[in-house]
C-alpha atoms as a PDB file:
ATOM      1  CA  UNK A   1       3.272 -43.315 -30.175  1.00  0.00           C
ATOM      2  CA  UNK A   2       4.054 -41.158 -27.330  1.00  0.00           C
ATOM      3  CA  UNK A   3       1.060 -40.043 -24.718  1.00  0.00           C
ATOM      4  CA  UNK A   4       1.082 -36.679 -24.953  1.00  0.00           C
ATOM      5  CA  UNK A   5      -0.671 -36.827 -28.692  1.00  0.00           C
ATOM      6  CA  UNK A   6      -3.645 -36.257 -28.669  1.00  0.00           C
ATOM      7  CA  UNK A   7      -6.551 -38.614 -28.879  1.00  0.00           C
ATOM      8  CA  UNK A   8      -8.878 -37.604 -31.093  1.00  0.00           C
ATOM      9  CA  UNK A   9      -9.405 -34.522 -33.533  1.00  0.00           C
ATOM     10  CA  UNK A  10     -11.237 -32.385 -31.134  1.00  0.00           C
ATOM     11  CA  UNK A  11      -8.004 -32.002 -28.685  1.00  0.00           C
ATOM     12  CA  UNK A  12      -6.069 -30.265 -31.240  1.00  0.00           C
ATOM     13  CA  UNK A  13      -6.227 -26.779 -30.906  1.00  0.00           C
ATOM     14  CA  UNK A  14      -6.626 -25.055 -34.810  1.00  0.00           C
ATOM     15  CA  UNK A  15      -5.282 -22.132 -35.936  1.00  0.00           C
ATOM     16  CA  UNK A  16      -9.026 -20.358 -35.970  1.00  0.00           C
ATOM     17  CA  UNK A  17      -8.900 -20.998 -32.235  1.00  0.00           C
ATOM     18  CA  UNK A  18      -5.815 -19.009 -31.794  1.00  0.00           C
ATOM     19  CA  UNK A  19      -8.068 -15.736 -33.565  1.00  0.00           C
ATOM     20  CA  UNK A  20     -10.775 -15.843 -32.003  1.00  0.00           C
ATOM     21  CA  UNK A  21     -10.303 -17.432 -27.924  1.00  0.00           C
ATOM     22  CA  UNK A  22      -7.389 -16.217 -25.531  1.00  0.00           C
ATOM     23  CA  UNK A  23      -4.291 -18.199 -26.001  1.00  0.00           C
ATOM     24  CA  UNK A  24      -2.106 -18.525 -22.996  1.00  0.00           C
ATOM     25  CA  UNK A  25       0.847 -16.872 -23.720  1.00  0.00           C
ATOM     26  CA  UNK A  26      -1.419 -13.947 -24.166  1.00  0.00           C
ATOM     27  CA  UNK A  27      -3.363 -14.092 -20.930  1.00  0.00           C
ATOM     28  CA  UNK A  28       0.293 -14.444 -19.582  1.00  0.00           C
ATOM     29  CA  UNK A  29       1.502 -11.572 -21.161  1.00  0.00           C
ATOM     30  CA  UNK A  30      -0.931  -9.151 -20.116  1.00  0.00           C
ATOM     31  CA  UNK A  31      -0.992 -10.676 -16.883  1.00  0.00           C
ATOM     32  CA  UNK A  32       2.308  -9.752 -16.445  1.00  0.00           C
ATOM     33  CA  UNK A  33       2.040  -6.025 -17.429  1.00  0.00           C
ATOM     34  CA  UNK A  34      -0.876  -5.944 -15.182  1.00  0.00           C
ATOM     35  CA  UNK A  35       0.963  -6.449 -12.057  1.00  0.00           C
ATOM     36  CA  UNK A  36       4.143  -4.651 -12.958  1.00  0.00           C
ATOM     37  CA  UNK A  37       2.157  -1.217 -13.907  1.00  0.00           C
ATOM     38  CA  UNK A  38       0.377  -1.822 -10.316  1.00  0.00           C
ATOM     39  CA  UNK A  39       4.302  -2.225  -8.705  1.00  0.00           C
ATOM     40  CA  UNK A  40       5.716   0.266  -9.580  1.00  0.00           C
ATOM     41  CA  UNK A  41       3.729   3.310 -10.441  1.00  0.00           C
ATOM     42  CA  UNK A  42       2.318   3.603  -6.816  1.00  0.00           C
ATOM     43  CA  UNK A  43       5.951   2.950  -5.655  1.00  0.00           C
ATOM     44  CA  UNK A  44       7.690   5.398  -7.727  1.00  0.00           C
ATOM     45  CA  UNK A  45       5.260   7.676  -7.836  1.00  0.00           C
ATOM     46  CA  UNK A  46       4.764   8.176  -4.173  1.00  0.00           C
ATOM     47  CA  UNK A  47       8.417   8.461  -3.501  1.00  0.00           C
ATOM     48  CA  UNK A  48       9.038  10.809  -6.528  1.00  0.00           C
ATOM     49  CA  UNK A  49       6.070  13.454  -4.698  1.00  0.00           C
ATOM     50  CA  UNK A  50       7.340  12.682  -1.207  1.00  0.00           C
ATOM     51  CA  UNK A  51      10.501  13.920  -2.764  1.00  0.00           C
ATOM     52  CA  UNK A  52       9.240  16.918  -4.836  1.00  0.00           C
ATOM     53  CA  UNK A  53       7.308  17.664  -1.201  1.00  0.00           C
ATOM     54  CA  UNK A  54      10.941  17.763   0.533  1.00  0.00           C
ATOM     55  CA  UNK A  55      12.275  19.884  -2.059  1.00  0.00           C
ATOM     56  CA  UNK A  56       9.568  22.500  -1.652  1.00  0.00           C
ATOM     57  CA  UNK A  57       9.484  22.223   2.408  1.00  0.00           C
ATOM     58  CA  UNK A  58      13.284  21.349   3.020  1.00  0.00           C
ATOM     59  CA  UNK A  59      12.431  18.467   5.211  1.00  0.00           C
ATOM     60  CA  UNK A  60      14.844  16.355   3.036  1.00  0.00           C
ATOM     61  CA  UNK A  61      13.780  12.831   4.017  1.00  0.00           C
ATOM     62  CA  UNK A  62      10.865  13.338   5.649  1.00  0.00           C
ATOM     63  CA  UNK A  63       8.175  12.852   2.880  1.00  0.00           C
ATOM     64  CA  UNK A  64      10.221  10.973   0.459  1.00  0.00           C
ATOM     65  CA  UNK A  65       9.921   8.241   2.881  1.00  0.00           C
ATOM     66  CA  UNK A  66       6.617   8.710   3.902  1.00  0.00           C
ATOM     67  CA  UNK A  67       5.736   8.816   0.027  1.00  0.00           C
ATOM     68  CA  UNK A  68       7.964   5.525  -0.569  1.00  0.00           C
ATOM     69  CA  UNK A  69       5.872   3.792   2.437  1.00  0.00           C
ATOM     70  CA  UNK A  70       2.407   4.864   0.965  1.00  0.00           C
ATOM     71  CA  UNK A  71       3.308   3.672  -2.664  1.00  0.00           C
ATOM     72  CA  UNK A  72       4.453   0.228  -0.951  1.00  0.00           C
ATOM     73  CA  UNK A  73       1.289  -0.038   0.907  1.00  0.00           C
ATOM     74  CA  UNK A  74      -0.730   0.698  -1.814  1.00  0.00           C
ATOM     75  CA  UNK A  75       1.256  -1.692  -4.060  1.00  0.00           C
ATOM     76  CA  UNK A  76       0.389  -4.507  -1.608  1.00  0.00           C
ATOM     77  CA  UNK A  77      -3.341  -3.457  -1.969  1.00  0.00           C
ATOM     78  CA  UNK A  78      -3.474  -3.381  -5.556  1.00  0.00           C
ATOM     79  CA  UNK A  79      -1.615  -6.551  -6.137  1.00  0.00           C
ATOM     80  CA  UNK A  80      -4.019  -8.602  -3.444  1.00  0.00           C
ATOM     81  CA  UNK A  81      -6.758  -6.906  -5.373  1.00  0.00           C
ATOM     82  CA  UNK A  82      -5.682  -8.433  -8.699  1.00  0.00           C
ATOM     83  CA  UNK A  83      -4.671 -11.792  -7.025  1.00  0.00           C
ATOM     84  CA  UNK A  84      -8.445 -11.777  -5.675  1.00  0.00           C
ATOM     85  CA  UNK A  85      -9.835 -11.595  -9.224  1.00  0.00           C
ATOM     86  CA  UNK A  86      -7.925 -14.141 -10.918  1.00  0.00           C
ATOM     87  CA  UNK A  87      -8.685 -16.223  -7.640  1.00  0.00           C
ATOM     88  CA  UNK A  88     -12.436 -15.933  -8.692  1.00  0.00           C
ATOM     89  CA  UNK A  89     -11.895 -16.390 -12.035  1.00  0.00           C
ATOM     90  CA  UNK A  90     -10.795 -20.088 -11.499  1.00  0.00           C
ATOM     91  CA  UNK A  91     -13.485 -20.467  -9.345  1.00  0.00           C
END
């Protein structure tokens, strides 16, 4: 009745398929965690040793900043990096 049935018996997608291939919501998910581990572990991790570096040297904003900058920097590397593989992949 409505078009988005589908056509014929090979379209539907069987609960075996959902075992064995990669359902979307999966791909999503890990997708997902992918790019948030890549965010924010350079991010908060270079501002938490920029500040740990200030503590120890008493220039108080000095390397927190400088830490903050290199974790965004790298953040912006390692997210082009994974944008450029899944680019491929559709390829």
């Amino acid at each position: 009745m409505s078009s988005a049935a589908p056509k014929n018996s090979e379209d539907k997608q069987k609960p075996s398929d959902l075992k064995t291939g990669n359902p979307t919501a999966f791909i999503l998910l890990s997708t997902a965690a992918d790019t948030t581990w890549r965010m924010f572990v350079p991010t908060l991790g270079g501002t938490f040793i920029g500040l740990l570096l200030d503590d120890q040297n008493g220039t108080e904003p000095l390397f927190g900043i400088g830490g903050l900058l290199v974790g965004i920097v790298l953040t912006a590397v390692l997210v082009r990096q994974q944008y450029m593989q899944v680019s491929e992949k559709k390829k």
